[in-house]
Protein backbone atom coordinates (compact mmCIF):
# COMPACT_ATOMS: atom_id res chain seq x y z
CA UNK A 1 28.22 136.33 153.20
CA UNK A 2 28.87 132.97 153.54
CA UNK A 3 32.62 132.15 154.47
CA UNK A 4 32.89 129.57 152.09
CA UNK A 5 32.37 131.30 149.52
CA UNK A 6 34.65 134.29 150.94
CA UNK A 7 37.60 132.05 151.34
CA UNK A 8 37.28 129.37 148.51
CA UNK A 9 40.64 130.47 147.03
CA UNK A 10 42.32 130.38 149.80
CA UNK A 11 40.76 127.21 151.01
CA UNK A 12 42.02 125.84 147.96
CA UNK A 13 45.52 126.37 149.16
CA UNK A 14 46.25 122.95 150.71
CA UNK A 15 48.70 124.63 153.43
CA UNK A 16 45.50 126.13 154.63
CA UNK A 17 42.47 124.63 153.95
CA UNK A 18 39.46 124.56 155.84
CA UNK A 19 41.49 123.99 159.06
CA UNK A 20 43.89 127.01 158.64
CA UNK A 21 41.22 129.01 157.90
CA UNK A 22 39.44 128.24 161.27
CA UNK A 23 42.59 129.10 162.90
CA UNK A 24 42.77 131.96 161.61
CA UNK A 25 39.57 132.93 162.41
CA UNK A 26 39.96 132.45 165.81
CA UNK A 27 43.97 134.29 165.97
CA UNK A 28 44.27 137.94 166.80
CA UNK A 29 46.52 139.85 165.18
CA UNK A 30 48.27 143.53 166.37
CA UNK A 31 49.88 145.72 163.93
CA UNK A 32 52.09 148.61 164.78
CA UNK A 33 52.11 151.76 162.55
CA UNK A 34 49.20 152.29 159.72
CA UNK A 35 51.80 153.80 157.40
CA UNK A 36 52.09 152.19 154.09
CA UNK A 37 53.81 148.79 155.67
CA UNK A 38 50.84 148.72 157.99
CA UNK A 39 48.03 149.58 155.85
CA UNK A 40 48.80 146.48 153.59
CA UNK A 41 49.17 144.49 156.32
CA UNK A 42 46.03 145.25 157.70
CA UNK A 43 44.72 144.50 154.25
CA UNK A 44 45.86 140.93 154.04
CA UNK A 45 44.95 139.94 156.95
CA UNK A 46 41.25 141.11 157.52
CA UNK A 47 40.87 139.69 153.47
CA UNK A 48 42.28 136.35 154.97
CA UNK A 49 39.98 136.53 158.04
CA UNK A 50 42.24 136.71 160.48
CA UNK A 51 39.14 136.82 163.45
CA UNK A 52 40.64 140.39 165.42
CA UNK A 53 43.38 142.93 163.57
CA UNK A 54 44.41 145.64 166.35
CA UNK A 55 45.90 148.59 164.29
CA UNK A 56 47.89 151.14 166.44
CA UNK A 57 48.94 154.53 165.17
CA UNK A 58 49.88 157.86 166.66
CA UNK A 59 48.95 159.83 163.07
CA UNK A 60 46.35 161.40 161.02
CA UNK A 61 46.15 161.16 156.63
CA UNK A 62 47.87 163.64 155.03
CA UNK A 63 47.96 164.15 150.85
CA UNK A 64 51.43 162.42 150.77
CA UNK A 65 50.43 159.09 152.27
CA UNK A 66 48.14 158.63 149.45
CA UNK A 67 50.48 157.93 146.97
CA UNK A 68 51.13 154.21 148.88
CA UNK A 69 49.26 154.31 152.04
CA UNK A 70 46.40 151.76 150.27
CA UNK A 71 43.89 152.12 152.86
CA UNK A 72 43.14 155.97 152.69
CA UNK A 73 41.43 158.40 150.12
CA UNK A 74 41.70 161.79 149.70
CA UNK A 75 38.22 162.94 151.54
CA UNK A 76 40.88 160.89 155.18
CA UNK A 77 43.30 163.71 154.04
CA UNK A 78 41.35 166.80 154.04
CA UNK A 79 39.81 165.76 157.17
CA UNK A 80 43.17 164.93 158.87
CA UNK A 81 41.29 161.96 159.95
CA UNK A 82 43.78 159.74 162.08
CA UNK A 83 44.83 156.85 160.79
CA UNK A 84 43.40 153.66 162.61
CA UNK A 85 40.31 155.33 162.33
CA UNK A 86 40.30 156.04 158.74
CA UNK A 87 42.05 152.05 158.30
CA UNK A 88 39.49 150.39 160.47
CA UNK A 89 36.29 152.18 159.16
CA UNK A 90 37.55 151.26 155.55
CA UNK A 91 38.14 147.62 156.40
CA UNK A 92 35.06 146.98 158.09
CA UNK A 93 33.23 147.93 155.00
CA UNK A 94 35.76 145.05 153.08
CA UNK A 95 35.12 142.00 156.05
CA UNK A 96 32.47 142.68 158.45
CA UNK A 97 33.17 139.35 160.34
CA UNK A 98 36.69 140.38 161.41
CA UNK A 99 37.06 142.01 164.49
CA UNK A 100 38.58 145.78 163.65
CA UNK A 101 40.26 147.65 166.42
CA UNK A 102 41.58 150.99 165.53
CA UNK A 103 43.76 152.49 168.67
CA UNK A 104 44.92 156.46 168.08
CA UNK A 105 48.03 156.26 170.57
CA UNK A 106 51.96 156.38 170.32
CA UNK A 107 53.19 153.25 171.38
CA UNK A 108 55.45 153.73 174.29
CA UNK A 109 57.04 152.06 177.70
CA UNK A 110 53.98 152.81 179.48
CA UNK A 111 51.15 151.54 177.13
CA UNK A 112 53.08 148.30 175.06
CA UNK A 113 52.57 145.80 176.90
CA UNK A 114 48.51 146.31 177.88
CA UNK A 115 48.22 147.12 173.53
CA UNK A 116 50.71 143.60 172.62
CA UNK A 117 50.49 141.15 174.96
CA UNK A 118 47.44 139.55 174.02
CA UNK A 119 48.52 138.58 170.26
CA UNK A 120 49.19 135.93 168.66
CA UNK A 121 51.75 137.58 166.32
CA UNK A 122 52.47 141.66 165.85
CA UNK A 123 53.26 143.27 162.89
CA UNK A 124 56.22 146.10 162.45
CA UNK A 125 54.18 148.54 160.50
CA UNK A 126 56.40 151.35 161.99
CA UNK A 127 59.21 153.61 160.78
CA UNK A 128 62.21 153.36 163.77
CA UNK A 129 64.12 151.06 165.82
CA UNK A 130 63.26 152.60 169.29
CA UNK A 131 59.40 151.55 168.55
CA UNK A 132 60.55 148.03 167.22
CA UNK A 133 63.24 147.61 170.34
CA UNK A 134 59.79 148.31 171.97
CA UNK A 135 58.18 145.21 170.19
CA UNK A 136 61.09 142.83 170.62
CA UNK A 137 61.12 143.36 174.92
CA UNK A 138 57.16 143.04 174.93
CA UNK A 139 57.33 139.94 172.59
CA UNK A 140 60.57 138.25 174.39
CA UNK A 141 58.61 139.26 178.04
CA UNK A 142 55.70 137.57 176.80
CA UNK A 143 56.86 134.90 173.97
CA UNK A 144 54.90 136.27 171.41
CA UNK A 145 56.27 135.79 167.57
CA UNK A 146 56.79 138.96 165.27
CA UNK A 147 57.68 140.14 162.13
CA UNK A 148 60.29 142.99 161.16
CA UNK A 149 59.77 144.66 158.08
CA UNK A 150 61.27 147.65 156.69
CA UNK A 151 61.29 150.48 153.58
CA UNK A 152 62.77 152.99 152.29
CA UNK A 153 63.58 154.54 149.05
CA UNK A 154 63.64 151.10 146.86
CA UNK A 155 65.03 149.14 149.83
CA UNK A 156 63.70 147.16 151.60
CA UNK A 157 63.69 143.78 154.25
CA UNK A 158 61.83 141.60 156.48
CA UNK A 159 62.62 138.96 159.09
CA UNK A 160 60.34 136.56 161.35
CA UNK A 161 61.54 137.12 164.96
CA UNK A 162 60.67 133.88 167.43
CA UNK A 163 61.29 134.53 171.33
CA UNK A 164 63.33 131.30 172.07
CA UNK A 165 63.70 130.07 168.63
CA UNK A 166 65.74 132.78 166.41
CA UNK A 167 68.06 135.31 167.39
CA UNK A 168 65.90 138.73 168.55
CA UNK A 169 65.46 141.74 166.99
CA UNK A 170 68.28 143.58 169.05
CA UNK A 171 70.56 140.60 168.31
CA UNK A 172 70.53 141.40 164.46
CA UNK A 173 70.23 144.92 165.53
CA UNK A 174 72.43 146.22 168.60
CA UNK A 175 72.36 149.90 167.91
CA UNK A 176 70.00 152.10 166.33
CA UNK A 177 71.72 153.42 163.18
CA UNK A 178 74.00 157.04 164.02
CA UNK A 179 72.04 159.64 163.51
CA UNK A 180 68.43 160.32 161.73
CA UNK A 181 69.07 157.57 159.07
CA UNK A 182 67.23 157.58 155.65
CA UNK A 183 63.38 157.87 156.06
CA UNK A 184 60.11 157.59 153.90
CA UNK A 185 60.54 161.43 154.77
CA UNK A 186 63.53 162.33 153.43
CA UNK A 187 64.87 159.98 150.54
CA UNK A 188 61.36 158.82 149.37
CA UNK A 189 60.12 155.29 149.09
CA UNK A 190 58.28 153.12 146.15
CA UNK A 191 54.88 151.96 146.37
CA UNK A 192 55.33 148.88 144.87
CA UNK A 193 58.43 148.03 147.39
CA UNK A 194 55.94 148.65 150.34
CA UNK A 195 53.49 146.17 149.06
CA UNK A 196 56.51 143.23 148.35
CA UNK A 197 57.63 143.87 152.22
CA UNK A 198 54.31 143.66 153.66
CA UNK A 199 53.00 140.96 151.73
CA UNK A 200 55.90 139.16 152.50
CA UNK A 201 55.07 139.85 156.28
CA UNK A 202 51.57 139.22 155.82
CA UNK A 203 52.38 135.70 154.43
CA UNK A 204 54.79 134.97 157.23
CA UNK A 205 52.17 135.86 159.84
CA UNK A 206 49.91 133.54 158.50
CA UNK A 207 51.84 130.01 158.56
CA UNK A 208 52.81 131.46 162.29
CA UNK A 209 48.81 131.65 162.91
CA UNK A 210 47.96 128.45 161.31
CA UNK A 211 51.17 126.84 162.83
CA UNK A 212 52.97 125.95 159.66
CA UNK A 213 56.54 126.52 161.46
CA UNK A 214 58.37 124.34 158.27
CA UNK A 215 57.83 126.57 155.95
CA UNK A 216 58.87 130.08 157.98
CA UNK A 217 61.51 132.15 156.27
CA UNK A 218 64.67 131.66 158.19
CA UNK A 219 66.48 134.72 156.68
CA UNK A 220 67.28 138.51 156.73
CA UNK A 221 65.44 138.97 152.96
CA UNK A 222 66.45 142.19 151.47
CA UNK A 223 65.63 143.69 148.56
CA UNK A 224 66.09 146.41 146.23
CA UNK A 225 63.56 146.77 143.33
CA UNK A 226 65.30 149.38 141.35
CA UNK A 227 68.46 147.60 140.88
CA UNK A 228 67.01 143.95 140.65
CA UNK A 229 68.63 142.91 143.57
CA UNK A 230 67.56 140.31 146.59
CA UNK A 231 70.22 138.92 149.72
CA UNK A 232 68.85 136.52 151.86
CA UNK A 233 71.14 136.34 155.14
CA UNK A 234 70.52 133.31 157.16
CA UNK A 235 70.09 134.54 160.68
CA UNK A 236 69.57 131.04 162.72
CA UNK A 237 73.21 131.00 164.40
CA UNK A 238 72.94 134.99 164.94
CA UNK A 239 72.11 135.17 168.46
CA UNK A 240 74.11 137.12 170.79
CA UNK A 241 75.57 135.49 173.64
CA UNK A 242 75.34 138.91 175.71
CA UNK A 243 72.22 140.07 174.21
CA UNK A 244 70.19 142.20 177.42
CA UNK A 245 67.03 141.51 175.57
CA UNK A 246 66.41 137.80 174.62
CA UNK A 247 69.88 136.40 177.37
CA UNK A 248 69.77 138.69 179.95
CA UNK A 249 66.07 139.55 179.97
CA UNK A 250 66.54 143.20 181.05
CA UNK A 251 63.91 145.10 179.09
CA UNK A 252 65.02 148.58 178.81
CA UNK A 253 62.99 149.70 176.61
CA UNK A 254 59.73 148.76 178.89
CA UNK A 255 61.40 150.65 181.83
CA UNK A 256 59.56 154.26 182.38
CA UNK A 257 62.80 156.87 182.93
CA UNK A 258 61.15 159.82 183.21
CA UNK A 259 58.53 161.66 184.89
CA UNK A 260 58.53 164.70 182.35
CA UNK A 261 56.85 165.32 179.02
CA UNK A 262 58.36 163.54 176.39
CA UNK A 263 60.04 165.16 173.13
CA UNK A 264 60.69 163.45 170.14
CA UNK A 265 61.32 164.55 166.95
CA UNK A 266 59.67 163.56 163.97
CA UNK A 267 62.61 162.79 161.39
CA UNK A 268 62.06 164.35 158.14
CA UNK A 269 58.18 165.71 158.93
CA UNK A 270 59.58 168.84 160.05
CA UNK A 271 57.51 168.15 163.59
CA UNK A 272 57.90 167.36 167.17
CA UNK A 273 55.76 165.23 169.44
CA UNK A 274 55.16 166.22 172.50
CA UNK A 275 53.60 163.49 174.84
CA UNK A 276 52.41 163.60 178.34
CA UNK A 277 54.14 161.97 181.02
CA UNK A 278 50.41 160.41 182.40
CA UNK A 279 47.58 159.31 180.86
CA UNK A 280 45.03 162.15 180.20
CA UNK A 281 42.10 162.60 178.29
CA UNK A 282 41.30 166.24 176.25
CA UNK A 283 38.13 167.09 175.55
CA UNK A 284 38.42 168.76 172.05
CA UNK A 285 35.14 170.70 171.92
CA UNK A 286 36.29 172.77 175.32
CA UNK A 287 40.26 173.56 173.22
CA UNK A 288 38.75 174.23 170.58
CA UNK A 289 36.19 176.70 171.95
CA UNK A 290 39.72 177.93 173.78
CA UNK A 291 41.41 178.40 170.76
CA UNK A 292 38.43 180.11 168.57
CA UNK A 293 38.92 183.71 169.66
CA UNK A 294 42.71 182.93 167.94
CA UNK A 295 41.19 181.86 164.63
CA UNK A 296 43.32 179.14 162.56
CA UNK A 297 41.13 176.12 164.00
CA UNK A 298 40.59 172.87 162.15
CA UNK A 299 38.35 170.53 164.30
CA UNK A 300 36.78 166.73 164.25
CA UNK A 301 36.10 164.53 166.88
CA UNK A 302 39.89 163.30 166.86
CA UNK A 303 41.91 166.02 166.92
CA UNK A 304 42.06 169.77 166.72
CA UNK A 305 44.42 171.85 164.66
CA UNK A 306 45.68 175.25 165.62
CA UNK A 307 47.50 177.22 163.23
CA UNK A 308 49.92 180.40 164.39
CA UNK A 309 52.64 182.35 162.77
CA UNK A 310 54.69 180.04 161.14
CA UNK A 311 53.75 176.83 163.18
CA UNK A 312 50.81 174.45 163.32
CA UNK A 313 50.05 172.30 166.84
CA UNK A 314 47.67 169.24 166.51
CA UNK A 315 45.96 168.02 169.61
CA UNK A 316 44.88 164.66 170.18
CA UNK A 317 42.57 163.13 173.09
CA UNK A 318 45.55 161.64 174.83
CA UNK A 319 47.33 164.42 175.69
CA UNK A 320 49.34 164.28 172.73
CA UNK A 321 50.51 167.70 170.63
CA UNK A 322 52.47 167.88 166.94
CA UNK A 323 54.10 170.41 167.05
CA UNK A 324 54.29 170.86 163.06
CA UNK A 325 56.60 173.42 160.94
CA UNK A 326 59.63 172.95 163.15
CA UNK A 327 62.39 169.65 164.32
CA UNK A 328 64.00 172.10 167.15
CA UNK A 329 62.88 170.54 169.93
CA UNK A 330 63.31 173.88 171.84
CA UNK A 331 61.20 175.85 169.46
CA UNK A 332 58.46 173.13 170.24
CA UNK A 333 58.67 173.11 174.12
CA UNK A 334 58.22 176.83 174.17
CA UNK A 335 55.06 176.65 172.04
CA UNK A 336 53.94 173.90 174.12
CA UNK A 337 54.49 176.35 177.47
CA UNK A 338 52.63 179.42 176.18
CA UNK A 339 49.91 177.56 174.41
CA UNK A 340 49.43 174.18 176.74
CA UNK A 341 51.32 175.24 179.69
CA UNK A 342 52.55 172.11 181.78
């Protein structure tokens, strides 16, 4: 298909023209978390021809993504298939001259930098501050330009984050918030909120590919849908003098503490991650064959499910195990130790 003819409406747009649109074709792009933020963002940008989209996720489709996850159907849910799969295989069928890379892995200390360094801008498709902490020490470390976005319930915000330039994402944000906080997973969220935020994001990541710096949003935008409301905080003066990420440069969220596998709950999916402490590779076809003699198995070329008494464990090639129908953390480690071992 000629590009042309692809892009004419948006080579109408005078801030982009025919030389935006090469630049864009020649930017890569990395977006983290194919949730509902991230699957509209990926959407945008391989429609605009951005030339490479790297989508990173740790998760697989389930029925209740579909109701604002945009990318996935019903045939990615009863397959479990994961989600950068499912995201990239559906987007190469929408721009086949964009360069798709769908990664399954949990973004972490050990991996971030190798997955984010090499963009031109990433994209917060995720769900908590520890991953975007994550994004703001890789992108300070290595100058790279990001956008925050966030949604929940009918809330929701977005900010362009500028090593250098604008305060960082720990400067607007110095603690996590106490506690679990409100999730997709436990107060709901609107479909329609998730595709304001990320097109908002979307459009912001394309004046920072093409270069149009004038016209970047220099605020905290927030929004709620339901009650008509919009803020817009200016956030230029907002850097912290003391800030150990963008001041001080200490990264601590890129330092590797531990040497033991890592627990995390999963708030509101009643499920706990467990991830291996060093890289690892699990050939599915020899667990599953391990499993069979227990019945309850659920297999692609992804992942494997095993179902038992009240719990279900999903493997993934990385090493990586869900353990689903449980957020005690003990519970999980014990199922990991009889059925995994260490």
């Amino acid at each position: 298909m000629d590009s042309s003819t692809r892009y004419s409406r948006q080579l109408l747009f005078s801030p982009i023209g025919p030389q935006g649109q090469e630049k864009l074709a020649n930017k890569k792009a990395v977006i983290v978390g194919m949730g509902a933020l991230g699957t509209v963002l990926a959407n945008h940008l391989v429609r605009a021809g951005v030339g490479h989209v790297r989508m990173i996720d740790r998760d697989f489709v389930e029925p209740s993504n579909l109701q604002r996850q945009m990318l996935y159907d019903e045939a990615d849910a009863n397959q479990h298939t994961p989600k950068a799969i499912a995201a990239a295989d559906k987007l190469r069928t929408i721009n086949s001259t964009v360069s798709i890379e769908g990664i399954i892995a949990d973004l972490h200390a050990g991996n971030a930098e190798s997955l984010l360094s090499d963009a031109d801008v990433i994209l917060d498709g995720s769900d908590n501050f520890q991953v975007r902490y994550l994004i703001n020490d890789v992108a300070i470390k290595y100058g790279k330009p990001w956008v925050y976005g966030g949604a929940v319930s009918s809330r929701g915000m977005f900010a362009v984050i500028r090593p250098g330039i604008t305060p960082c994402f720990r400067c607007l944000f110095p603690h996590a918030p106490a506690g679990r906080g409100e999730t997709c997973d436990t107060v709901g969220v609107l479909g329609p909120l998730v595709s304001i935020i990320a097109s908002y994001q979307a459009t912001e990541a394309m004046k920072l590919l093409i270069g149009d710096l004038e016209h970047l949003n220099p605020h905290l935008e927030q929004f709620d849908i339901w009650q008509n409301d919009h803020d817009q905080l200016p956030i230029s003066s907002g850097q912290n003098p003391e800030c150990p990420a963008c001041v001080k440069k200490e990264f601590e969220s890129l330092t590797l503490k531990d040497t033991r596998e890592e627990f995390a709950t999963l708030c509101g999916r009643d499920t706990v991650q467990i991830r291996p402490s060093y890289p690892v590779s699990v050939d599915l076809t020899l667990l599953a064959k391990r499993y069979a003699p227990l019945g309850g198995i659920e297999h692609n070329r992804f992942l494997l499910r095993f179902r038992t008494d009240d719990y279900t464990l999903v493997f993934f090639q990385d090493g990586r195990v869900l353990v689903q129908g449980t957020d005690d953390v003990t519970i999980a480690r014990s199922l990991y130790a009889r059925y995994v071992g260490h």
